[in-house]
Protein backbone atom coordinates (compact mmCIF):
# COMPACT_ATOMS: atom_id res chain seq x y z
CA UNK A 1 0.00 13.12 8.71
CA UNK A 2 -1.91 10.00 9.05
CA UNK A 3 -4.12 9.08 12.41
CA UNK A 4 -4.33 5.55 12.66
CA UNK A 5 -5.45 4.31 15.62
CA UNK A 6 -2.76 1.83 16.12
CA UNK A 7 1.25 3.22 15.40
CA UNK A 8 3.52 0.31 15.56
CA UNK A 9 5.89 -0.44 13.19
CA UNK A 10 4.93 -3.44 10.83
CA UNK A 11 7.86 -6.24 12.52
CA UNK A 12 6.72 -4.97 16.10
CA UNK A 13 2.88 -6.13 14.94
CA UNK A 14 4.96 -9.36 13.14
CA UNK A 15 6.08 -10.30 16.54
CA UNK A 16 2.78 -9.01 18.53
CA UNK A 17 0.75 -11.51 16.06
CA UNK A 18 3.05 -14.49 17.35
CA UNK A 19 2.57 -13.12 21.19
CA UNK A 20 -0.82 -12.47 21.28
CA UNK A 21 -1.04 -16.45 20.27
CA UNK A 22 0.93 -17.40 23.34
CA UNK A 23 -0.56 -19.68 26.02
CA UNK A 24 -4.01 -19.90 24.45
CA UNK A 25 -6.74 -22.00 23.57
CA UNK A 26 -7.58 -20.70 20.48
CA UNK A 27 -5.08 -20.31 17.58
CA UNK A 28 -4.84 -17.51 15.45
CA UNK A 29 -5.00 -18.42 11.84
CA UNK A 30 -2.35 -16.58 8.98
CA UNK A 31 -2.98 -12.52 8.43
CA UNK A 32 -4.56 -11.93 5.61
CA UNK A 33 -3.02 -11.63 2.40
CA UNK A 34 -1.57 -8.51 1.54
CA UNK A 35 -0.05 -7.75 -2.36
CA UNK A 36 0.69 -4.58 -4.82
CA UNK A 37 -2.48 -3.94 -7.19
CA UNK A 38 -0.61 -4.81 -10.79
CA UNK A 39 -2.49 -2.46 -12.99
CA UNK A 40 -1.71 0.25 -10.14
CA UNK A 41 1.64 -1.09 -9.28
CA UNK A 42 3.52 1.89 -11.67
CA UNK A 43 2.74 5.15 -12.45
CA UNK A 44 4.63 7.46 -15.48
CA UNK A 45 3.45 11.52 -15.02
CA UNK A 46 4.21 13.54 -18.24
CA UNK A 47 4.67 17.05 -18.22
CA UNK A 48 1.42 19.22 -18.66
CA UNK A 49 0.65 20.29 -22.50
CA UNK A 50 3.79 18.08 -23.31
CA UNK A 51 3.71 14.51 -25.74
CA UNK A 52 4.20 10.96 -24.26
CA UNK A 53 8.11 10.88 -25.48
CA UNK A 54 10.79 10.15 -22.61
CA UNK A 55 11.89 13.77 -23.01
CA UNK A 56 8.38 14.82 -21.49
CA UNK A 57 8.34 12.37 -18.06
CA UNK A 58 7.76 14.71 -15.21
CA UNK A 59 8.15 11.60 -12.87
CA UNK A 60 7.84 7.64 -12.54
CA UNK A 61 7.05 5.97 -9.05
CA UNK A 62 7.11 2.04 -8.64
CA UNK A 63 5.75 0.01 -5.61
CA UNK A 64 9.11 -1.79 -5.45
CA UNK A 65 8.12 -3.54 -1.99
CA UNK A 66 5.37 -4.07 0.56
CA UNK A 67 6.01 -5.46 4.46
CA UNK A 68 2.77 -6.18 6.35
CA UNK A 69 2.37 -7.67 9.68
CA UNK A 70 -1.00 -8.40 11.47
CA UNK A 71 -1.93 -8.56 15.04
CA UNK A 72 -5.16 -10.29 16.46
CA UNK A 73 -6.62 -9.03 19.50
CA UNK A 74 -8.72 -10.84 22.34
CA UNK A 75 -11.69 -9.61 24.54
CA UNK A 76 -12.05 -12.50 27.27
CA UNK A 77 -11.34 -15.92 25.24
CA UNK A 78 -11.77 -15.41 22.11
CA UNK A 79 -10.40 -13.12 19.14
CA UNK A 80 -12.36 -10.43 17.85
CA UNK A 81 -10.45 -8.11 16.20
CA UNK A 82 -7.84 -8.23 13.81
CA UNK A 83 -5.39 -5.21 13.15
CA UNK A 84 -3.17 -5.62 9.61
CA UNK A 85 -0.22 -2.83 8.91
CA UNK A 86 1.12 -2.57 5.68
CA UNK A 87 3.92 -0.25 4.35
CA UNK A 88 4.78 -0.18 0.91
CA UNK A 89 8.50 0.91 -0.83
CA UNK A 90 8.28 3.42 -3.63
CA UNK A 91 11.02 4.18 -5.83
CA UNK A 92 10.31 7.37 -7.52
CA UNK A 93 12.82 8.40 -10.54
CA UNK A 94 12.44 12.07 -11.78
CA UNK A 95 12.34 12.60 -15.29
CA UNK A 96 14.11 15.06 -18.09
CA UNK A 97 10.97 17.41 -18.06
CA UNK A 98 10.35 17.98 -14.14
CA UNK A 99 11.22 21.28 -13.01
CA UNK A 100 9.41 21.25 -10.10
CA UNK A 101 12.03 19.28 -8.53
CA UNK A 102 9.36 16.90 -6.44
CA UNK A 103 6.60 14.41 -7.43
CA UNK A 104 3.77 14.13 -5.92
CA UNK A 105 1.57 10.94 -5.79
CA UNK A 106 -1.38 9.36 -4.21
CA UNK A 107 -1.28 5.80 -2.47
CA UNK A 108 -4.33 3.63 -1.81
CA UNK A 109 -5.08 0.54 0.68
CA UNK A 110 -7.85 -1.37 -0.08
CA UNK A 111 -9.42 -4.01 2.13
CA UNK A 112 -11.64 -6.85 0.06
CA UNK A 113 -13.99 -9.31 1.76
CA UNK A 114 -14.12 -12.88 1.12
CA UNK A 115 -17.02 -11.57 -1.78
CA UNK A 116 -14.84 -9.38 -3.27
CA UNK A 117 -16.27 -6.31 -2.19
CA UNK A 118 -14.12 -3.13 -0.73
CA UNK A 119 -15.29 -2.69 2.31
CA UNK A 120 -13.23 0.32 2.90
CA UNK A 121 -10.29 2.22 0.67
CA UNK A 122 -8.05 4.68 2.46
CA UNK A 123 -5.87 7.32 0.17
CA UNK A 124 -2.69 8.63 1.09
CA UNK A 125 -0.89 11.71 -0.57
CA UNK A 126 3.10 11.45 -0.86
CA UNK A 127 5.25 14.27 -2.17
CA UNK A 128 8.73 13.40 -3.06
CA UNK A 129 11.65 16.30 -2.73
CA UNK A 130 14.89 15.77 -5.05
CA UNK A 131 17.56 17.68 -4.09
CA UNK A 132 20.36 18.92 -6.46
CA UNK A 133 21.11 16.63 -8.85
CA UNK A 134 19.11 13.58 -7.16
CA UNK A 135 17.22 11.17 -9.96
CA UNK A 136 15.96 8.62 -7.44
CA UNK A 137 14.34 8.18 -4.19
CA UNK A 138 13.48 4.98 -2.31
CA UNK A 139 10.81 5.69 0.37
CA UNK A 140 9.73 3.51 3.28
CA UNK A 141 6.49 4.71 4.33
CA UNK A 142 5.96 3.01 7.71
CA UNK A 143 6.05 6.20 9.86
CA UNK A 144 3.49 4.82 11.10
CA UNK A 145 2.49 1.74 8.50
CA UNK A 146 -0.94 1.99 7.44
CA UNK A 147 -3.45 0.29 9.46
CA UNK A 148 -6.53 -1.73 8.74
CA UNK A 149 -9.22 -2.81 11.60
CA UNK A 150 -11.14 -6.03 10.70
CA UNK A 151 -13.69 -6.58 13.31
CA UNK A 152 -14.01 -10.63 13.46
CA UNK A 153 -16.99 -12.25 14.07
CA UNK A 154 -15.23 -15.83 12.87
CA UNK A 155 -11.69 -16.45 13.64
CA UNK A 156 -11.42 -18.18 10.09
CA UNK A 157 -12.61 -14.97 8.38
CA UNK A 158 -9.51 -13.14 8.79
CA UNK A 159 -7.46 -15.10 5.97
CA UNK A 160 -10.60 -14.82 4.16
CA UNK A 161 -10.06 -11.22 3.45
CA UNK A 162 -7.36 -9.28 1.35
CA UNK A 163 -5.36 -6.15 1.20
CA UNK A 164 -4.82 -4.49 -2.01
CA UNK A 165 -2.02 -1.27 -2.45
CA UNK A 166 -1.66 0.36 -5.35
CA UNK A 167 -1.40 3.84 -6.92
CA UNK A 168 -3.97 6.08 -7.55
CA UNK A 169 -4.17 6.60 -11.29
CA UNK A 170 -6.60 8.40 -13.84
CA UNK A 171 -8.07 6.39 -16.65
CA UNK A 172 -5.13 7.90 -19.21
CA UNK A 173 -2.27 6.32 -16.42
CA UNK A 174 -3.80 2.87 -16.17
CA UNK A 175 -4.29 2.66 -19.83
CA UNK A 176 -0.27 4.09 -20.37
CA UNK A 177 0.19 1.05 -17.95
CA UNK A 178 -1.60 -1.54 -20.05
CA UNK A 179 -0.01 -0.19 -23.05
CA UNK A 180 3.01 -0.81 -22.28
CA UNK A 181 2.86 -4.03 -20.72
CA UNK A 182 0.78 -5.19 -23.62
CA UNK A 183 -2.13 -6.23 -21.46
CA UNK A 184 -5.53 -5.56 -23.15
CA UNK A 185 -9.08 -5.03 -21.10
């Protein structure tokens, strides 16, 4: 289980963002951008030992969605801290060779400075149960959303930071990735 220090869900901090603008003098400016990592957007797991055929998939798992919300908080008159929840969808489909009947995955959330920079990376395990016959499961994991603290020392560096998601993957996933999308690096 996660400990964030903030547990709201990610359309409470939506509306909380809009509030905590209410009846003052200085405007908040738009929460940072938050997106799905491409190269890390999909993951395929093959069965241990086994080939790279469709018969050998142990599991895939897709970021099909990501909700984020942000909420900037004051001390006195001015904003100085910005708080950004994010909570990504994964649709994980098991494949002909899992017997394990779960997959199990790894999650990251990145924040970037306006350089470019991570300036911190947080990793979160997920393990996915199927039951019976089940082939797919769509998971919502916002129980509680992820959160991110950005301490502000500018309003206007808030938008000026990023929040990457993506899936962790070993060097033989991301290149699976790139090989199949036909992207080249």
């Amino acid at each position: 289980m996660r400990k964030d220090k903030l547990r709201l869900p990610v359309l409470a901090l939506c509306s909380l963002s809009l509030a905590a603008c209410a009846g003052s003098s200085e405007r908040a400016p738009a929460c940072p951008r938050a997106a799905v990592l491409n190269d890390a957007a999909t993951m395929t797991r093959f069965a241990a030992g086994g080939g790279r055929d469709p018969l050998d998939i142990d599991f895939d798992v897709e970021i099909a969605d990501l909700a984020s919300g942000c909420q900037f908080e004051k001390k006195g008159k001015s904003f100085d801290r910005l708080v950004v929840a994010v909570a990504p969808v994964f649709v994980t489909t098991r494949g002909p060779a899992n017997t394990s009947r779960k997959a199990e995955y790894v999650y990251f959330v990145s924040l970037i400075d306006p350089d470019g920079d991570i300036v911190s990376k947080q990793s979160f395990p997920v393990t996915i149960p199927f039951s019976g016959n089940q082939r797919q499961l769509t998971l919502r994991d916002d129980d509680p959303p992820v959160t991110i603290d950005i301490p502000l020392t500018r309003l206007e560096d808030a938008v000026n930071h990023e929040v990457l998601i993506g899936l962790q993957l070993t060097e033989e996933d991301l290149q699976y990735n790139r090989q199949r999308t036909g992207v080249r690096r």
